[in-house]
N, C-alpha and C. Protein backbone atom coordinates (compact mmCIF):
# COMPACT_ATOMS: atom_id res chain seq x y z
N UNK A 1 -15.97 -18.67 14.59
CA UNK A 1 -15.36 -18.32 15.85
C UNK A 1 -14.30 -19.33 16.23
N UNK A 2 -14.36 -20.00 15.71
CA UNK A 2 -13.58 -22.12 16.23
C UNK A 2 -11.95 -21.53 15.17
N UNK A 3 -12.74 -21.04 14.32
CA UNK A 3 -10.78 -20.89 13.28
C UNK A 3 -10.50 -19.65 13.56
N UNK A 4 -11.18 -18.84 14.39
CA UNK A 4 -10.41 -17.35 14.46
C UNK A 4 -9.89 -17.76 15.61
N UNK A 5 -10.35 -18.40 16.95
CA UNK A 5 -9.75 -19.03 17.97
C UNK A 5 -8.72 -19.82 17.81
N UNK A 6 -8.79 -20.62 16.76
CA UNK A 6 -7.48 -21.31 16.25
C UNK A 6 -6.08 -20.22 15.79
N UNK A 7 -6.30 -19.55 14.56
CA UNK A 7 -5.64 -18.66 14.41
C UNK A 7 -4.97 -17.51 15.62
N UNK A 8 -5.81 -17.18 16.16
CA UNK A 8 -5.41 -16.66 17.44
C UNK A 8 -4.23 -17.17 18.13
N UNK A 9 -4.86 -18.69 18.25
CA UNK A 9 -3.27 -19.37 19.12
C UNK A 9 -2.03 -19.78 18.19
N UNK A 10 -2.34 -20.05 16.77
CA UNK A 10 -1.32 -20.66 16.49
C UNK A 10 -0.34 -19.06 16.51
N UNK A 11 -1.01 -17.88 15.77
CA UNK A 11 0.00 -16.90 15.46
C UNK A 11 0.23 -16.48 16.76
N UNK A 12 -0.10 -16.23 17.66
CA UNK A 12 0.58 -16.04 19.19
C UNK A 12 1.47 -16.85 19.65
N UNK A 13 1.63 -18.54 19.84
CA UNK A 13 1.75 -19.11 19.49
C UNK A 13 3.63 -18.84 18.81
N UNK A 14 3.46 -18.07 17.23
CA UNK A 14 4.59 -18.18 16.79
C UNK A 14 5.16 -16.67 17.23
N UNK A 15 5.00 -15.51 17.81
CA UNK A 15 4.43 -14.32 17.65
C UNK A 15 5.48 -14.50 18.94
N UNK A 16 5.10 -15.66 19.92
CA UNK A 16 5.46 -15.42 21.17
C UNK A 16 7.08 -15.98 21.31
N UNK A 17 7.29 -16.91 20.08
CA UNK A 17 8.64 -17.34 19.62
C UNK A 17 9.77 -16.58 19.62
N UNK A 18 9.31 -15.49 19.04
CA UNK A 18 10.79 -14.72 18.83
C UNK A 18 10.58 -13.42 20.11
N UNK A 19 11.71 -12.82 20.71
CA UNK A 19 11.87 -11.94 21.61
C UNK A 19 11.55 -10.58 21.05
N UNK A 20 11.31 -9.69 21.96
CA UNK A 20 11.01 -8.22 22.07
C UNK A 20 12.09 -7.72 21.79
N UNK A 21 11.94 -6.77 20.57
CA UNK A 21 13.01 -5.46 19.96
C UNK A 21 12.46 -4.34 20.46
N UNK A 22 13.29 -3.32 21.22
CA UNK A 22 12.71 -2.28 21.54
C UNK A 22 13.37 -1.25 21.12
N UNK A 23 13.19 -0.26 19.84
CA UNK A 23 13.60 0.05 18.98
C UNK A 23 13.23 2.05 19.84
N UNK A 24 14.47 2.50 19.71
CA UNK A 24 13.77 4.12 20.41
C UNK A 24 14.60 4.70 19.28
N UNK A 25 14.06 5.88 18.87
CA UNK A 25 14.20 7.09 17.71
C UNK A 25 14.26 8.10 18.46
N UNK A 26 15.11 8.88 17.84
CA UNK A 26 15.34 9.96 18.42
C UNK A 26 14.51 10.90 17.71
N UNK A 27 14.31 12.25 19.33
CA UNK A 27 13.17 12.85 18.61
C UNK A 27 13.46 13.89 17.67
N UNK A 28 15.16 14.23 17.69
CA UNK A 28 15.39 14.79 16.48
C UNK A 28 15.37 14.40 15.23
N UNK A 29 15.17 13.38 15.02
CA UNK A 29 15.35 12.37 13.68
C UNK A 29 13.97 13.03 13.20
N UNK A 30 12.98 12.46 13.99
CA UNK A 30 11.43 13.00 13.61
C UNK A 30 10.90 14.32 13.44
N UNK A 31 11.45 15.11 13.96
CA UNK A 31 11.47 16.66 13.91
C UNK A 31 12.04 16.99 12.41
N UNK A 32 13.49 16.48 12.06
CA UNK A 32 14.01 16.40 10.75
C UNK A 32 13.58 16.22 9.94
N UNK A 33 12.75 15.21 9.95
CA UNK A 33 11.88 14.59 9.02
C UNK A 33 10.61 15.49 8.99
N UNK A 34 10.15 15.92 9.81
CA UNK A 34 8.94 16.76 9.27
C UNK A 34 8.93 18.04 8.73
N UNK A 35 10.12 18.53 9.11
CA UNK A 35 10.57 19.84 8.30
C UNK A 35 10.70 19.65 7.25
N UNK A 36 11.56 18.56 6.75
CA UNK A 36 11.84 17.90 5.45
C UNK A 36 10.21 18.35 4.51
N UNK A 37 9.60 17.38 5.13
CA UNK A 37 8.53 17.04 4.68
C UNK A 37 7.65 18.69 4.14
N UNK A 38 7.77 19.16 5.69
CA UNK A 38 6.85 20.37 5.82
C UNK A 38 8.05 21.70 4.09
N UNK A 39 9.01 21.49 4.07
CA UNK A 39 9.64 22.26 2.95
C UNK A 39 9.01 21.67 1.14
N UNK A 40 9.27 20.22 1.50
CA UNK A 40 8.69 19.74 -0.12
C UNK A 40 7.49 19.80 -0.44
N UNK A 41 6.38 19.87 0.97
CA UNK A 41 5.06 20.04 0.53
C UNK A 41 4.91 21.68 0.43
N UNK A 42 5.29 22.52 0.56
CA UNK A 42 5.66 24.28 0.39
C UNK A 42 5.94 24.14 -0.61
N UNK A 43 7.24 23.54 -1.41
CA UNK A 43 8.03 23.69 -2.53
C UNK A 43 6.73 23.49 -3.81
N UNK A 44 6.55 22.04 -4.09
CA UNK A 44 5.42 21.05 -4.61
C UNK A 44 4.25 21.27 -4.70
N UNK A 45 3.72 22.02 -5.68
CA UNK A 45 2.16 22.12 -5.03
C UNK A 45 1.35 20.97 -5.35
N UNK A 46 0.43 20.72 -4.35
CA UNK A 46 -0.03 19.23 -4.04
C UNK A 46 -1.55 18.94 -5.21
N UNK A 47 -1.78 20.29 -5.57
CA UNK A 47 -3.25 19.69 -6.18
C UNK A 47 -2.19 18.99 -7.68
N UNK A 48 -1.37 19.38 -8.09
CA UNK A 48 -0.50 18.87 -9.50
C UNK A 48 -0.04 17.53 -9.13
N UNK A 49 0.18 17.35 -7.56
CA UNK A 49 0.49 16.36 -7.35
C UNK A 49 -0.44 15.16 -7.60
N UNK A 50 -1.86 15.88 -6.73
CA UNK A 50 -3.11 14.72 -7.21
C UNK A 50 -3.09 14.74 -8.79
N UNK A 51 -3.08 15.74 -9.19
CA UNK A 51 -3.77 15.65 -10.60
C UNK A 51 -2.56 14.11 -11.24
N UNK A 52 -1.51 14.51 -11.17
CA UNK A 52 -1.25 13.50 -12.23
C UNK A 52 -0.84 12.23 -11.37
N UNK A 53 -0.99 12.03 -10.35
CA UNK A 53 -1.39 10.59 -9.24
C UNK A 53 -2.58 10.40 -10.18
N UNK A 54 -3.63 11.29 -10.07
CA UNK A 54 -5.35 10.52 -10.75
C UNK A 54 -4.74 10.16 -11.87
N UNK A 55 -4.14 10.69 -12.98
CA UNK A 55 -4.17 10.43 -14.46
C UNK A 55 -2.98 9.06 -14.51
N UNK A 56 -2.05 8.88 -13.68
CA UNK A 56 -1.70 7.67 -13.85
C UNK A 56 -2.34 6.48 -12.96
N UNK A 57 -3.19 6.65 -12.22
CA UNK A 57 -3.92 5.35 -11.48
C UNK A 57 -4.76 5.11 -12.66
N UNK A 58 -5.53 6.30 -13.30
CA UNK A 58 -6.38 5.59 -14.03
C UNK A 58 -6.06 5.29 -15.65
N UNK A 59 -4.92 5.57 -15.82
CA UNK A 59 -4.44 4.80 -16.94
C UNK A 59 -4.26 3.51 -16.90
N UNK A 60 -3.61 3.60 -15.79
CA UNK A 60 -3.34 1.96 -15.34
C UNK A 60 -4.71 1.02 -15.05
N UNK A 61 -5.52 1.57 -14.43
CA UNK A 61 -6.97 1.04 -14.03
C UNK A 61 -7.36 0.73 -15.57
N UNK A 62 -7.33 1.55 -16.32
CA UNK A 62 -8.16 1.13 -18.06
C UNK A 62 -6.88 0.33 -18.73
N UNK A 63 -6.11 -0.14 -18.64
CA UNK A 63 -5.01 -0.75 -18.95
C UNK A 63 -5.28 -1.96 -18.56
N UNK A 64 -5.85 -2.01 -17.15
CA UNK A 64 -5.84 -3.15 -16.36
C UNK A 64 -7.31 -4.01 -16.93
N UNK A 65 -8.40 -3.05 -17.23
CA UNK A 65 -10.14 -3.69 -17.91
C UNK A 65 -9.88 -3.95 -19.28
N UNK A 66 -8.58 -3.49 -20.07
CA UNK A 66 -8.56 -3.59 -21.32
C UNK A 66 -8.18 -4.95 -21.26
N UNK A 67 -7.57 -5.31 -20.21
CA UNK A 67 -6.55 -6.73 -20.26
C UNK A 67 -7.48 -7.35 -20.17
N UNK A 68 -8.16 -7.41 -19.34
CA UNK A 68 -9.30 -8.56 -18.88
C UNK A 68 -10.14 -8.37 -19.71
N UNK A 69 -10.93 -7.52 -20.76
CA UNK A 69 -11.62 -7.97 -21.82
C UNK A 69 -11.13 -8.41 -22.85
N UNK A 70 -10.01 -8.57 -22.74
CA UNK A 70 -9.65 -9.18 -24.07
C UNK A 70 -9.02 -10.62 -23.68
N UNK A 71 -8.52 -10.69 -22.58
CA UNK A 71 -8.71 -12.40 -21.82
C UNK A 71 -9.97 -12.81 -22.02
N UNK A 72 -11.11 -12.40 -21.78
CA UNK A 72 -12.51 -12.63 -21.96
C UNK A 72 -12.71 -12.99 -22.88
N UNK A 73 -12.59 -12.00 -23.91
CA UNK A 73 -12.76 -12.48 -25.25
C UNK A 73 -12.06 -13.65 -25.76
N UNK A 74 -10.89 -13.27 -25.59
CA UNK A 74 -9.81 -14.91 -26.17
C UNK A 74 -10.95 -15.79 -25.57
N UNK A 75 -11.01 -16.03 -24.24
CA UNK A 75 -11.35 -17.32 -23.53
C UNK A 75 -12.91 -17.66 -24.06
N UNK A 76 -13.95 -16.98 -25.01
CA UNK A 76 -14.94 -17.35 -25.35
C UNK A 76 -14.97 -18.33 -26.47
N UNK A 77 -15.87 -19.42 -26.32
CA UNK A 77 -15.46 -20.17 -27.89
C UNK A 77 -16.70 -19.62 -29.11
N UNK A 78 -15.97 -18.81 -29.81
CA UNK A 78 -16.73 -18.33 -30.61
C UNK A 78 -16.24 -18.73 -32.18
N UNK A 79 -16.89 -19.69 -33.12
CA UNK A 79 -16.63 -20.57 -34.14
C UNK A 79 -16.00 -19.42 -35.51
């Protein structure tokens, strides 16, 4: 509780340093954008989308355990 209280003040603290941006969007911008959106997800069909999102996370995921067992291995001293 003593370093989250700490943390608390120092980043407020720096947080309180710099001034307020008050940033306004227009609500056509966002409207634009969701049509956008709402046309490519129509266009795209989304389960093809998961499908090959899954098949490259988990290539990469077994790419990533292949690495580290074989760091493992190097790093064992085996005569």
């Amino acid at each position: 509780m003593i370093v989250e209280g700490l943390f608390d003040f120092f980043f407020g603290f720096i947080i309180n340093l710099f001034p307020t941006i008050n940033i306004s969007i227009p609500s056509g911008l966002i409207t634009g954008a969701v049509e956008a959106f709402q046309v490519i997800f129509y266009i795209v069909p989304m389960t093809t989308v998961f499908a090959i999102l899954g098949i490259t996370l988990s290539l990469h995921a077994f790419r990533i355990v292949v690495a580290l067992i074989k760091t493992l291995w190097d790093l064992l001293p085996i005569a």
